[in-house]
PDB file of N, CA and C in Angstrom:
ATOM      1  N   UNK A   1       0.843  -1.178   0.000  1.00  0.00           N
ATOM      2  CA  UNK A   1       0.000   0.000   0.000  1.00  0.00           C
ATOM      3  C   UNK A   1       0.883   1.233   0.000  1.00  0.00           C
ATOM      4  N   UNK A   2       0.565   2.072  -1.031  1.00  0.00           N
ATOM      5  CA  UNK A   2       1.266   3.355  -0.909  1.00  0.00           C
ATOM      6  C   UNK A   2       0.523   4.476  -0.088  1.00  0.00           C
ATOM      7  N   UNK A   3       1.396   5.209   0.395  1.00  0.00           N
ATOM      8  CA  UNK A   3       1.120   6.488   1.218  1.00  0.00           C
ATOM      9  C   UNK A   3       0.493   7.710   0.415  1.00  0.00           C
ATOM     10  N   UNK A   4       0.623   7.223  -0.996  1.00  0.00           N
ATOM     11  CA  UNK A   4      -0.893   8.361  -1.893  1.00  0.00           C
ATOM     12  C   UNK A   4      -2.001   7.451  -1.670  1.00  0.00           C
ATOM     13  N   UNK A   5      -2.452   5.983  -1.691  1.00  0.00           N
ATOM     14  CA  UNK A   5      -3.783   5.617  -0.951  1.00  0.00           C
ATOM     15  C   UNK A   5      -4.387   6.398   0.134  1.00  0.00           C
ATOM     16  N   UNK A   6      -3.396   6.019   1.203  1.00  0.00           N
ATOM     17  CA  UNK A   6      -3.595   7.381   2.418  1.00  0.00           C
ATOM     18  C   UNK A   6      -4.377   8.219   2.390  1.00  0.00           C
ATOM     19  N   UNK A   7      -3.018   8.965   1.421  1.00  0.00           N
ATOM     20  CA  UNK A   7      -3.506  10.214   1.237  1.00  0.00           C
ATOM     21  C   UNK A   7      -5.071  10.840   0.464  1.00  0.00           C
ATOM     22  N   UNK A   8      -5.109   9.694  -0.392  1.00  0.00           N
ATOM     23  CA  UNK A   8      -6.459   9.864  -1.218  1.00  0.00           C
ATOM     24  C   UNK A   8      -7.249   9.771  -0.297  1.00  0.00           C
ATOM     25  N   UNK A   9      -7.089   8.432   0.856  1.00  0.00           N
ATOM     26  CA  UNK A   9      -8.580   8.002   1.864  1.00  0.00           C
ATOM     27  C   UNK A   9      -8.796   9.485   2.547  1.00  0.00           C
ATOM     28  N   UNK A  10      -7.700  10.061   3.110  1.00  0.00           N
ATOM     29  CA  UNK A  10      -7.682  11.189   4.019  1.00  0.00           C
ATOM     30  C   UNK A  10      -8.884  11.810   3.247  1.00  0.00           C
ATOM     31  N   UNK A  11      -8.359  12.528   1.858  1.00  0.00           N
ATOM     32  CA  UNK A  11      -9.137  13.996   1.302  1.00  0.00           C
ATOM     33  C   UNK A  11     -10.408  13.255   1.028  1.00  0.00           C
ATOM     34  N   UNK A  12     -10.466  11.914   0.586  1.00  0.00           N
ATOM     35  CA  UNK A  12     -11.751  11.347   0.474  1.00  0.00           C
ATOM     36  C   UNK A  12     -13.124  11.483   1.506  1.00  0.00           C
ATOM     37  N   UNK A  13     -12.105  11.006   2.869  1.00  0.00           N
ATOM     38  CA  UNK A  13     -13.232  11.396   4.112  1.00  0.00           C
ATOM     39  C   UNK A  13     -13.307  12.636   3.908  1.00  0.00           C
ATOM     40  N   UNK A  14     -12.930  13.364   4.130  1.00  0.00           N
ATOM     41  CA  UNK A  14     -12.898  15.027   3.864  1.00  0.00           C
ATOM     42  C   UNK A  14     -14.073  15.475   3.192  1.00  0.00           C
ATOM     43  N   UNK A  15     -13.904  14.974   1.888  1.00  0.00           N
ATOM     44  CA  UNK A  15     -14.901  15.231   0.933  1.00  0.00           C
ATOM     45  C   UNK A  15     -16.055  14.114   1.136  1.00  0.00           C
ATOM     46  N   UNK A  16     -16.324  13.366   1.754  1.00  0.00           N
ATOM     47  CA  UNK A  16     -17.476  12.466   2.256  1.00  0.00           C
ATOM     48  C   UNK A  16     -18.240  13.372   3.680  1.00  0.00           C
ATOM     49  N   UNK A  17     -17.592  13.602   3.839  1.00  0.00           N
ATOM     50  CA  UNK A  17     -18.228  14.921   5.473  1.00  0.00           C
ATOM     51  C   UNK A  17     -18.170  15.947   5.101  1.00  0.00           C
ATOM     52  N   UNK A  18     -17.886  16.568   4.398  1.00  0.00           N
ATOM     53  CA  UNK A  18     -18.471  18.029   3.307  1.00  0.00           C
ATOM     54  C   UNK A  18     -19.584  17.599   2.772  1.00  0.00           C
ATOM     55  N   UNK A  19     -19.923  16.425   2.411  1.00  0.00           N
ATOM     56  CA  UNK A  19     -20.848  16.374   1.179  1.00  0.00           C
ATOM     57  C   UNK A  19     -22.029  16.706   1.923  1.00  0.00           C
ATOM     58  N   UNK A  20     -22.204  16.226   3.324  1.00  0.00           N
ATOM     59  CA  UNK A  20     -23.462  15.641   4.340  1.00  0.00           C
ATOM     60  C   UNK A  20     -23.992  17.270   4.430  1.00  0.00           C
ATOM     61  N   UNK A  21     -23.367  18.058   4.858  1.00  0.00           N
ATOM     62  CA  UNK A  21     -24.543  19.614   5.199  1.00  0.00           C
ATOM     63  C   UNK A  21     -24.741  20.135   3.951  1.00  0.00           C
ATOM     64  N   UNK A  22     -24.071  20.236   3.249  1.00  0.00           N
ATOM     65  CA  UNK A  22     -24.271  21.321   1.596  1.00  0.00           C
ATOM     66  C   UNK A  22     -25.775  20.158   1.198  1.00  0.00           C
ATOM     67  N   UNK A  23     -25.441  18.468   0.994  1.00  0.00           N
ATOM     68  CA  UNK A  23     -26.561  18.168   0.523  1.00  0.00           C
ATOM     69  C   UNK A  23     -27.849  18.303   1.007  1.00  0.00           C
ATOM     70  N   UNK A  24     -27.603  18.186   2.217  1.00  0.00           N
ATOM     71  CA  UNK A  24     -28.960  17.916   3.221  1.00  0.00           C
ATOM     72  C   UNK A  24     -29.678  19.235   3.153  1.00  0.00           C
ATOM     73  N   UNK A  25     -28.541  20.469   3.670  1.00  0.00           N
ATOM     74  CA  UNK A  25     -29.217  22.005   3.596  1.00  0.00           C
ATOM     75  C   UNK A  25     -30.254  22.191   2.093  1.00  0.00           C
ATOM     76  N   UNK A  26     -29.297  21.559   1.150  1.00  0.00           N
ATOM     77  CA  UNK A  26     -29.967  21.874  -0.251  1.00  0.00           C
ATOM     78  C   UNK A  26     -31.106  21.032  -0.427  1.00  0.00           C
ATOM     79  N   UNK A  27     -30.647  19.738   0.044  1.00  0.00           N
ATOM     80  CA  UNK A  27     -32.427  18.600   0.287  1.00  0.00           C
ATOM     81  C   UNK A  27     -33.547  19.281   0.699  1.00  0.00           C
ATOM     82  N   UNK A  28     -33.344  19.936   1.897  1.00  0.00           N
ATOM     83  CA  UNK A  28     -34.380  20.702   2.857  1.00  0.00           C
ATOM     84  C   UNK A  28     -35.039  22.234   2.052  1.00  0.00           C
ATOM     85  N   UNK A  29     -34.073  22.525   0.766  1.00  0.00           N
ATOM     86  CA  UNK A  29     -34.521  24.328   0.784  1.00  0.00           C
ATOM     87  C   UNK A  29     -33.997  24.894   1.484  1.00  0.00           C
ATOM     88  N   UNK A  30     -32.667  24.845   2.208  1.00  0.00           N
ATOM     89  CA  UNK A  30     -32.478  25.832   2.810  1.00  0.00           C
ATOM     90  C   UNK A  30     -30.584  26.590   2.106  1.00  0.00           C
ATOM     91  N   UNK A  31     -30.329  27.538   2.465  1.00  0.00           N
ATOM     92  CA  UNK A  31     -29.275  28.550   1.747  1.00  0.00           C
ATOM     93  C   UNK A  31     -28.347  28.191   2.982  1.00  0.00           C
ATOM     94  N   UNK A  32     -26.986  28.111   2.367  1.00  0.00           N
ATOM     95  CA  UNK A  32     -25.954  27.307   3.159  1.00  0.00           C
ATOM     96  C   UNK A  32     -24.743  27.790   2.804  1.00  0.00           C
ATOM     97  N   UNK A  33     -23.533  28.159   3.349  1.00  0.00           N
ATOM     98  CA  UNK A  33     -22.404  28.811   3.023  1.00  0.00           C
ATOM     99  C   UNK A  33     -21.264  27.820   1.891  1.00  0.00           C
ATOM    100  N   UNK A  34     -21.122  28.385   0.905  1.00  0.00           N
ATOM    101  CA  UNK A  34     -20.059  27.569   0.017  1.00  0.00           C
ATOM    102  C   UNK A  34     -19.716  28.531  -0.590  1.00  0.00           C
ATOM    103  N   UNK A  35     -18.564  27.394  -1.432  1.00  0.00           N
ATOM    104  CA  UNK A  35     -17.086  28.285  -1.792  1.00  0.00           C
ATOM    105  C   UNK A  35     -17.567  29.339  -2.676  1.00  0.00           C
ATOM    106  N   UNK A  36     -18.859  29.536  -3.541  1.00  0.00           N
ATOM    107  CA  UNK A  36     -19.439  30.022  -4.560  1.00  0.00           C
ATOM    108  C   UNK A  36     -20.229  31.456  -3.806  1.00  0.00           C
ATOM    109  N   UNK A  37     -20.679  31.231  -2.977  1.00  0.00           N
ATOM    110  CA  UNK A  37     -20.821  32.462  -2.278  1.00  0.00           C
ATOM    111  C   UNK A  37     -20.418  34.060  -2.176  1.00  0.00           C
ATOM    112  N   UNK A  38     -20.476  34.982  -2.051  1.00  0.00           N
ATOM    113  CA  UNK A  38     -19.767  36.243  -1.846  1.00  0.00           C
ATOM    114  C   UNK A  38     -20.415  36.612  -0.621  1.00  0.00           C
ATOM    115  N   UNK A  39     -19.145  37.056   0.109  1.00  0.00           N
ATOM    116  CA  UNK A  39     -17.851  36.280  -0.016  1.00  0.00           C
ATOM    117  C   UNK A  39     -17.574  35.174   0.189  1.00  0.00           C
ATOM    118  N   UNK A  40     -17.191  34.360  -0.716  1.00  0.00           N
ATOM    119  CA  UNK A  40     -16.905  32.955  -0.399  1.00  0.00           C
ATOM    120  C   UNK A  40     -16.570  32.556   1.189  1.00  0.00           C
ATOM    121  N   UNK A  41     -16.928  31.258   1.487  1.00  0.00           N
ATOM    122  CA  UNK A  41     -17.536  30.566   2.534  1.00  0.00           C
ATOM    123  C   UNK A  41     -18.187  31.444   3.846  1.00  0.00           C
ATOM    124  N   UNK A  42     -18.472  32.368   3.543  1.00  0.00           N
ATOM    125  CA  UNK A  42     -19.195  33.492   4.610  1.00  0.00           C
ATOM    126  C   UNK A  42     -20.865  33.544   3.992  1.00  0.00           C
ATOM    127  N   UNK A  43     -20.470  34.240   2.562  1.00  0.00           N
ATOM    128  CA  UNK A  43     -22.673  34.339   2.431  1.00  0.00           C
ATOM    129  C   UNK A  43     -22.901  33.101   1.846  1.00  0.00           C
ATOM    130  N   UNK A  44     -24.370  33.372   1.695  1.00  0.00           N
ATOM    131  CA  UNK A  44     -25.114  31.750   1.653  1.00  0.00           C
ATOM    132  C   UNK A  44     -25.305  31.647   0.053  1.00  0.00           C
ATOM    133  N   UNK A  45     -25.498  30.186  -0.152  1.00  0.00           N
ATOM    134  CA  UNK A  45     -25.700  30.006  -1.328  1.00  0.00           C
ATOM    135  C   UNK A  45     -27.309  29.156  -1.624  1.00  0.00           C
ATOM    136  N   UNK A  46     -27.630  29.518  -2.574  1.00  0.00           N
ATOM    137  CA  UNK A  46     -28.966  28.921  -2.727  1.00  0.00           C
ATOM    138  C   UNK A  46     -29.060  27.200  -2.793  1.00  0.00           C
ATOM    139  N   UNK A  47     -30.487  26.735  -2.407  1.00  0.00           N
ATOM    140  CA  UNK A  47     -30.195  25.694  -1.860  1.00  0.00           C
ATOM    141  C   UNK A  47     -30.387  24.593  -3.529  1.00  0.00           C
ATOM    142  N   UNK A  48     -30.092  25.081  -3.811  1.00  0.00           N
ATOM    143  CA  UNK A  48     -29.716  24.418  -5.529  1.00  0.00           C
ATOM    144  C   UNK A  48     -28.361  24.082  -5.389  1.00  0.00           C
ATOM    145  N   UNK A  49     -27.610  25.131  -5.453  1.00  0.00           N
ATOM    146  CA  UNK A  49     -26.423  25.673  -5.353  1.00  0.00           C
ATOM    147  C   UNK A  49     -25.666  24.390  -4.370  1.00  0.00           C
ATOM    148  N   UNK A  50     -25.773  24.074  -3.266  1.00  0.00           N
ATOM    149  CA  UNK A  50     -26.173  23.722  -2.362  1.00  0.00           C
ATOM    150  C   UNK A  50     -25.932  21.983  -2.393  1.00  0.00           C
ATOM    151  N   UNK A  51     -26.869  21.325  -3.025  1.00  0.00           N
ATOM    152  CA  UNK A  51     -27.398  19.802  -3.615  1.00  0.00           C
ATOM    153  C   UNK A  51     -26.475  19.772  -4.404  1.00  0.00           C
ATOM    154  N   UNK A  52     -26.011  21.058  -5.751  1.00  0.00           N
ATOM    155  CA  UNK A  52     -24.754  20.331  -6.690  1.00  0.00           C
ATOM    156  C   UNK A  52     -23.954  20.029  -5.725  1.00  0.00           C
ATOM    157  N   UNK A  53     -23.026  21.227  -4.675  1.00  0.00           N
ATOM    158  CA  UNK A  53     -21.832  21.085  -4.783  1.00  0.00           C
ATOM    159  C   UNK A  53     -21.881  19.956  -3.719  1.00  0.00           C
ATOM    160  N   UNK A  54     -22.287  19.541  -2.757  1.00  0.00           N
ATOM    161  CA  UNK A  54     -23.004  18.463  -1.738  1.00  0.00           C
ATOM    162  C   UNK A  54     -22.594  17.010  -2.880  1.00  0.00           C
ATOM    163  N   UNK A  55     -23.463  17.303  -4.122  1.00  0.00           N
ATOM    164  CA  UNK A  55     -23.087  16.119  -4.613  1.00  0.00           C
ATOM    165  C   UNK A  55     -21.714  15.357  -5.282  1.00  0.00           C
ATOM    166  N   UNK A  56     -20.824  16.829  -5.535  1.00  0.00           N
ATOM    167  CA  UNK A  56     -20.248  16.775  -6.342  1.00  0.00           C
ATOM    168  C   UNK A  56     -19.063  16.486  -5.136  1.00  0.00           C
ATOM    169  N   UNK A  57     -19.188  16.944  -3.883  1.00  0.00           N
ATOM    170  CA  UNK A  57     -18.038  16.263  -3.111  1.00  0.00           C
ATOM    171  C   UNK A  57     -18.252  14.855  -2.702  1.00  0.00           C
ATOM    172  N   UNK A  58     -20.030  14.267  -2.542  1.00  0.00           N
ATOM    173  CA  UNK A  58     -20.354  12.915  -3.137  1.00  0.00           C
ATOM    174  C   UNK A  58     -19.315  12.167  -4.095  1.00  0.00           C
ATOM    175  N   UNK A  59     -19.656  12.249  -4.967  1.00  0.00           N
ATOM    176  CA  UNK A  59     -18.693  12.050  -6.300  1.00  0.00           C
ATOM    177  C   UNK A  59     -17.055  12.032  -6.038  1.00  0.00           C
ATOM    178  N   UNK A  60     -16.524  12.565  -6.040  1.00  0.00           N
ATOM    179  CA  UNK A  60     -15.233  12.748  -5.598  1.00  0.00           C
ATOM    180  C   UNK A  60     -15.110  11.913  -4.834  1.00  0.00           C
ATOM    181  N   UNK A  61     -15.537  12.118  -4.040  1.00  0.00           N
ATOM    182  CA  UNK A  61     -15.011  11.296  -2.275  1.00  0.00           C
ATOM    183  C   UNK A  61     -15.286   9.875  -2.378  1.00  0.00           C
ATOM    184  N   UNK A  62     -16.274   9.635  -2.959  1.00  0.00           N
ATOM    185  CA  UNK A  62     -16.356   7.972  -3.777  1.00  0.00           C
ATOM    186  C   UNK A  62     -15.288   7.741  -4.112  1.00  0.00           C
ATOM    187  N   UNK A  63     -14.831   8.878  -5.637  1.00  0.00           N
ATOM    188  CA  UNK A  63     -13.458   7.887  -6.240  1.00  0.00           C
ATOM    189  C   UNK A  63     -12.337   8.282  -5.480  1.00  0.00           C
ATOM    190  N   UNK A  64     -12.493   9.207  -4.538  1.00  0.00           N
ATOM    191  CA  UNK A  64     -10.761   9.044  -3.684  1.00  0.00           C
ATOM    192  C   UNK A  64     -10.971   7.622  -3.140  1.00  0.00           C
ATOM    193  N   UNK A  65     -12.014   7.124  -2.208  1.00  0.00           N
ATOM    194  CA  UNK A  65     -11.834   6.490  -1.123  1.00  0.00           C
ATOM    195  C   UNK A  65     -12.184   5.025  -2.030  1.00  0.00           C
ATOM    196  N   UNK A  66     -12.929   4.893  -2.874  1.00  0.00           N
ATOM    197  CA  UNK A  66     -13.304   3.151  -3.414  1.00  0.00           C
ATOM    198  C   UNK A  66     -12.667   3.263  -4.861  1.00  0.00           C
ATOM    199  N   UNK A  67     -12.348   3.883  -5.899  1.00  0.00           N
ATOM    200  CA  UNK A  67     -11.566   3.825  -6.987  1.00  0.00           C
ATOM    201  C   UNK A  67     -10.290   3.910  -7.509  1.00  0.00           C
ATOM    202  N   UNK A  68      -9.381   4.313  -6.153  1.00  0.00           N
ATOM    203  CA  UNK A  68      -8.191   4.385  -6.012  1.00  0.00           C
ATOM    204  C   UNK A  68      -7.920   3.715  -4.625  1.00  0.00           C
ATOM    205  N   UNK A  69      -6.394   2.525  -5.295  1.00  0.00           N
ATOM    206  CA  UNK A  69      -6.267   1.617  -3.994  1.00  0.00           C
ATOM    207  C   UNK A  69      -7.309   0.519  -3.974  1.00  0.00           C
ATOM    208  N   UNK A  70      -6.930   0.057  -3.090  1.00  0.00           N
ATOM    209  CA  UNK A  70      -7.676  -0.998  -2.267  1.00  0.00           C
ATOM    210  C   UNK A  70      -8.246  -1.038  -1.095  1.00  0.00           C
ATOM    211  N   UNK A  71      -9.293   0.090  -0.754  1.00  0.00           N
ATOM    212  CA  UNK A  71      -9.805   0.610   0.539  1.00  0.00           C
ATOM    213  C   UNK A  71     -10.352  -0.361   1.417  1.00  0.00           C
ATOM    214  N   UNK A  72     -10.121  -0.908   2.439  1.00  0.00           N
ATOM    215  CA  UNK A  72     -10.716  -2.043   3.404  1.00  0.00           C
ATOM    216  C   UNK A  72     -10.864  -2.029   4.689  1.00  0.00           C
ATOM    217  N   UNK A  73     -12.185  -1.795   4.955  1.00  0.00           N
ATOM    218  CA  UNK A  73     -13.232  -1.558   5.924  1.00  0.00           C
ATOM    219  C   UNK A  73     -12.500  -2.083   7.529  1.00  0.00           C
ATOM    220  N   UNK A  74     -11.213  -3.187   7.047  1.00  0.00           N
ATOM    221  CA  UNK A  74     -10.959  -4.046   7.924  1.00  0.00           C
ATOM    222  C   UNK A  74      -9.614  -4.144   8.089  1.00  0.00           C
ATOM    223  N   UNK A  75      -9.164  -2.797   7.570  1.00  0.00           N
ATOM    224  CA  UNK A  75      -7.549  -2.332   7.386  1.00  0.00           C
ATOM    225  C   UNK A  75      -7.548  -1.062   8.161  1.00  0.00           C
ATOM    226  N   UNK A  76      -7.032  -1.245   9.138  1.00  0.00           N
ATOM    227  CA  UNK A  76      -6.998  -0.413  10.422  1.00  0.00           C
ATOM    228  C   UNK A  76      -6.093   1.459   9.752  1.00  0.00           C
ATOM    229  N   UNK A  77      -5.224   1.043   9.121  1.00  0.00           N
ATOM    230  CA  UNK A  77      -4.687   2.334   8.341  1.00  0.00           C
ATOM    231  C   UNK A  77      -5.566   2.983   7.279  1.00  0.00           C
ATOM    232  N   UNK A  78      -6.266   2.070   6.499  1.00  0.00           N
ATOM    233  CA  UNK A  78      -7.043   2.566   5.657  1.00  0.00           C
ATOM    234  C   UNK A  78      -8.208   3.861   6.426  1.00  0.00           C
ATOM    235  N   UNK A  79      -8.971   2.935   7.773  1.00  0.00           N
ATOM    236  CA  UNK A  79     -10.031   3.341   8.381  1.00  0.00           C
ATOM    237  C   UNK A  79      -9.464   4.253   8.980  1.00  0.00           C
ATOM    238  N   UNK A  80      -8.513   4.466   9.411  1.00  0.00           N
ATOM    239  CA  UNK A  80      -7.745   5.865  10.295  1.00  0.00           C
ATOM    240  C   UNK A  80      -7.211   7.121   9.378  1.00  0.00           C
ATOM    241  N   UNK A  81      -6.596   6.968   8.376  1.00  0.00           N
ATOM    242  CA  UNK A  81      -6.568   7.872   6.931  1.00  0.00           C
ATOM    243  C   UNK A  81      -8.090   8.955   6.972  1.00  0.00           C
ATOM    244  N   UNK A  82      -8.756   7.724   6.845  1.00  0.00           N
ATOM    245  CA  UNK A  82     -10.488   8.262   6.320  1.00  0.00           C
ATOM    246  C   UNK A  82     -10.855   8.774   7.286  1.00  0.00           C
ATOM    247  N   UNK A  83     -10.886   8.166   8.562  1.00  0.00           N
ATOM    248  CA  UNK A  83     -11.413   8.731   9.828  1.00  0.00           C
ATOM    249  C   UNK A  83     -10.925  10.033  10.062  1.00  0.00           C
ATOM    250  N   UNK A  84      -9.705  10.356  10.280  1.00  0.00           N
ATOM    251  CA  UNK A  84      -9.235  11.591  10.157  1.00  0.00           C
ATOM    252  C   UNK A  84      -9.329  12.960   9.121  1.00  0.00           C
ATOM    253  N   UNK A  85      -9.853  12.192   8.132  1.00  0.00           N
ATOM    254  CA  UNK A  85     -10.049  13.406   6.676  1.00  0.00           C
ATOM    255  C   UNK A  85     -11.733  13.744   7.510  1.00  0.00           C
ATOM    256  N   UNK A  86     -12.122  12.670   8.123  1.00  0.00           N
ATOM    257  CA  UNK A  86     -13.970  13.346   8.635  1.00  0.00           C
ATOM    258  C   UNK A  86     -13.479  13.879   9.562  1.00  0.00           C
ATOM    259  N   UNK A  87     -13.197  13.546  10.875  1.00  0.00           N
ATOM    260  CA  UNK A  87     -12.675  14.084  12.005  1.00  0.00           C
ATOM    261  C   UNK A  87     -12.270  16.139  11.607  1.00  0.00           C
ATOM    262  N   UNK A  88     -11.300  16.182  10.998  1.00  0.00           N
ATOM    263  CA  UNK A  88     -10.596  17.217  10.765  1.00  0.00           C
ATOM    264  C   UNK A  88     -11.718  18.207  10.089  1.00  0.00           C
ATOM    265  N   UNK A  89     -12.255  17.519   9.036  1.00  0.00           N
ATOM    266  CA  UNK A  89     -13.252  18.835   8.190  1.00  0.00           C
ATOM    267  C   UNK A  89     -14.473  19.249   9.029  1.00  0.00           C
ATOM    268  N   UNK A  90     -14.889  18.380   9.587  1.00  0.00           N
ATOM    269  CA  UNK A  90     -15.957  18.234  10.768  1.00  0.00           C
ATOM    270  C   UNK A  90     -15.469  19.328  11.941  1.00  0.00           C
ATOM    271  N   UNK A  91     -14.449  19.229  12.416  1.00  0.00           N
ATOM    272  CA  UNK A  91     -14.016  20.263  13.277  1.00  0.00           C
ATOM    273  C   UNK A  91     -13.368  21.324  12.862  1.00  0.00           C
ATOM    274  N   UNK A  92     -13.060  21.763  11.527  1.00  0.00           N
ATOM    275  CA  UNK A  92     -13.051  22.945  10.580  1.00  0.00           C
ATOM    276  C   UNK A  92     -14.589  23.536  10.240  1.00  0.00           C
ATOM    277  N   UNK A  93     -15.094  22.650  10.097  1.00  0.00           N
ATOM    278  CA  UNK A  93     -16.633  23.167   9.829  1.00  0.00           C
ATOM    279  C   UNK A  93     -17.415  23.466  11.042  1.00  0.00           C
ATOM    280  N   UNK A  94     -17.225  22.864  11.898  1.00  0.00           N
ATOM    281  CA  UNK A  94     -17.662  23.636  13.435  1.00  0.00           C
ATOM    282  C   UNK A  94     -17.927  24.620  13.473  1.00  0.00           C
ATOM    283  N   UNK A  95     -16.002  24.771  13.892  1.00  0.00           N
ATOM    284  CA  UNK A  95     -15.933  26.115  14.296  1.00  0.00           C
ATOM    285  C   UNK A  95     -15.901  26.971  13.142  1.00  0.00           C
ATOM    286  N   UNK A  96     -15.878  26.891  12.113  1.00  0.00           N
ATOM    287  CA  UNK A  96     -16.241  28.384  10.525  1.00  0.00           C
ATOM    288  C   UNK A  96     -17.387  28.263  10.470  1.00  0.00           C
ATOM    289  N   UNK A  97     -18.023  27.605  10.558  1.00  0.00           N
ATOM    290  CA  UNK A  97     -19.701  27.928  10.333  1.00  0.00           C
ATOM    291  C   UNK A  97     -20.944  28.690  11.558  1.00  0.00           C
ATOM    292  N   UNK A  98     -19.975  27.425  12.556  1.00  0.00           N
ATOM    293  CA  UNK A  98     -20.472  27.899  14.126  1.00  0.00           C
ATOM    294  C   UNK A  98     -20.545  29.436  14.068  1.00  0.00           C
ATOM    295  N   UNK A  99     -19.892  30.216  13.625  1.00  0.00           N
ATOM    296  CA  UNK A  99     -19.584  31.757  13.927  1.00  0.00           C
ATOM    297  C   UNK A  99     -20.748  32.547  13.110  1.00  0.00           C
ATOM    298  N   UNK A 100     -21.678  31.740  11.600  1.00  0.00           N
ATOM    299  CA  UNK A 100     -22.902  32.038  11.361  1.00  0.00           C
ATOM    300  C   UNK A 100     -24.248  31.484  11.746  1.00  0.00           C
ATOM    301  N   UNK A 101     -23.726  30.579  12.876  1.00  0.00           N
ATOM    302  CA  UNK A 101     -24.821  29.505  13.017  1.00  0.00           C
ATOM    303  C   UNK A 101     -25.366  29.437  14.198  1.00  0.00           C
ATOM    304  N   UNK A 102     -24.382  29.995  14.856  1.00  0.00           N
ATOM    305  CA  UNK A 102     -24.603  30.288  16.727  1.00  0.00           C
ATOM    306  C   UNK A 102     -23.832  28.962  17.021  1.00  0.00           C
ATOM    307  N   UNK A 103     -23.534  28.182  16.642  1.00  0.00           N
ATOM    308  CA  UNK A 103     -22.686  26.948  17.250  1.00  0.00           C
ATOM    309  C   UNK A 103     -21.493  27.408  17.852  1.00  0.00           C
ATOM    310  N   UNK A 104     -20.965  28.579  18.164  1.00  0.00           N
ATOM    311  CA  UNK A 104     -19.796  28.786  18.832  1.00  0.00           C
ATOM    312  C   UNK A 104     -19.909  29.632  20.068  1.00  0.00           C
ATOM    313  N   UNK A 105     -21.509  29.281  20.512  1.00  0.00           N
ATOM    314  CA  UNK A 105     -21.578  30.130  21.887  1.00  0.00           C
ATOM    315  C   UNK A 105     -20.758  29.530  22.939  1.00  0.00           C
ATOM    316  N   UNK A 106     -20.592  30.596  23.941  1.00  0.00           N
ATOM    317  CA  UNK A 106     -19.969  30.064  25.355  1.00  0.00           C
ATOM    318  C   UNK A 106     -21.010  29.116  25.923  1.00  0.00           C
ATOM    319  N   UNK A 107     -20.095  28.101  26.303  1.00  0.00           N
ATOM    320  CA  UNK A 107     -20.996  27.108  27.396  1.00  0.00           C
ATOM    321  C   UNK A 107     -21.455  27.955  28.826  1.00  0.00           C
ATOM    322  N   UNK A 108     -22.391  27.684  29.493  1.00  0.00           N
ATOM    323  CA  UNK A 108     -22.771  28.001  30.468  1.00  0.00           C
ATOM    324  C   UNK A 108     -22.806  27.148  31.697  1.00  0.00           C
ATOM    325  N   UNK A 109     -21.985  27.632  32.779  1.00  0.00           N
ATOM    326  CA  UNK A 109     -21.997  26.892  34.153  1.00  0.00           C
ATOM    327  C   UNK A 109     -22.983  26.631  35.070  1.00  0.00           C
TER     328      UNK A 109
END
């Protein structure tokens, strides 16, 4: 196994946990921040807008993670690569979105 598999599983999860809010927001009708935006990833984009790009990191993230390599569910490096490309965008998307979303309030004691 080469370390561009890896690397593909990594951006693959990445782009498999991007895909989940852009599609869903755009499933629902609702306007959601992407790169297409002005200013990009700050205003919202229509929820059309939304379902493509949702799908289109769908797409991608398929062929990083199952069309390149030999990805296996039961290959502890494979699943940690991937795990970490979700992990990481997931907690990039938190906290950048949190700041239009109210998700970055102070906890309360």
């Amino acid at each position: 196994m080469s370390w561009l598999h890896l690397l593909s599983y990594f951006f693959g999860g990445g782009l498999l946990a991007n895909a989940v809010p852009h599609f869903v927001s755009g499933a629902m009708g609702r306007p959601f921040q992407t790169p297409f935006a002005k200013p990009p990833g700050e205003g919202l984009s229509s929820s059309t807008i939304n379902l493509l790009w949702g799908f289109f990191n769908l797409v991608v993230g398929y062929i990083l993670v199952c069309r390149i390599g030999d990805f296996g569910l039961r290959n502890t490096r494979d699943v940690v690569a991937l795990g970490l490309g979700v992990l990481l965008i997931g907690v990039f998307s938190a906290r950048h979105f949190g700041r239009f979303n109210g998700g970055n309030a102070p906890e309360r004691s």
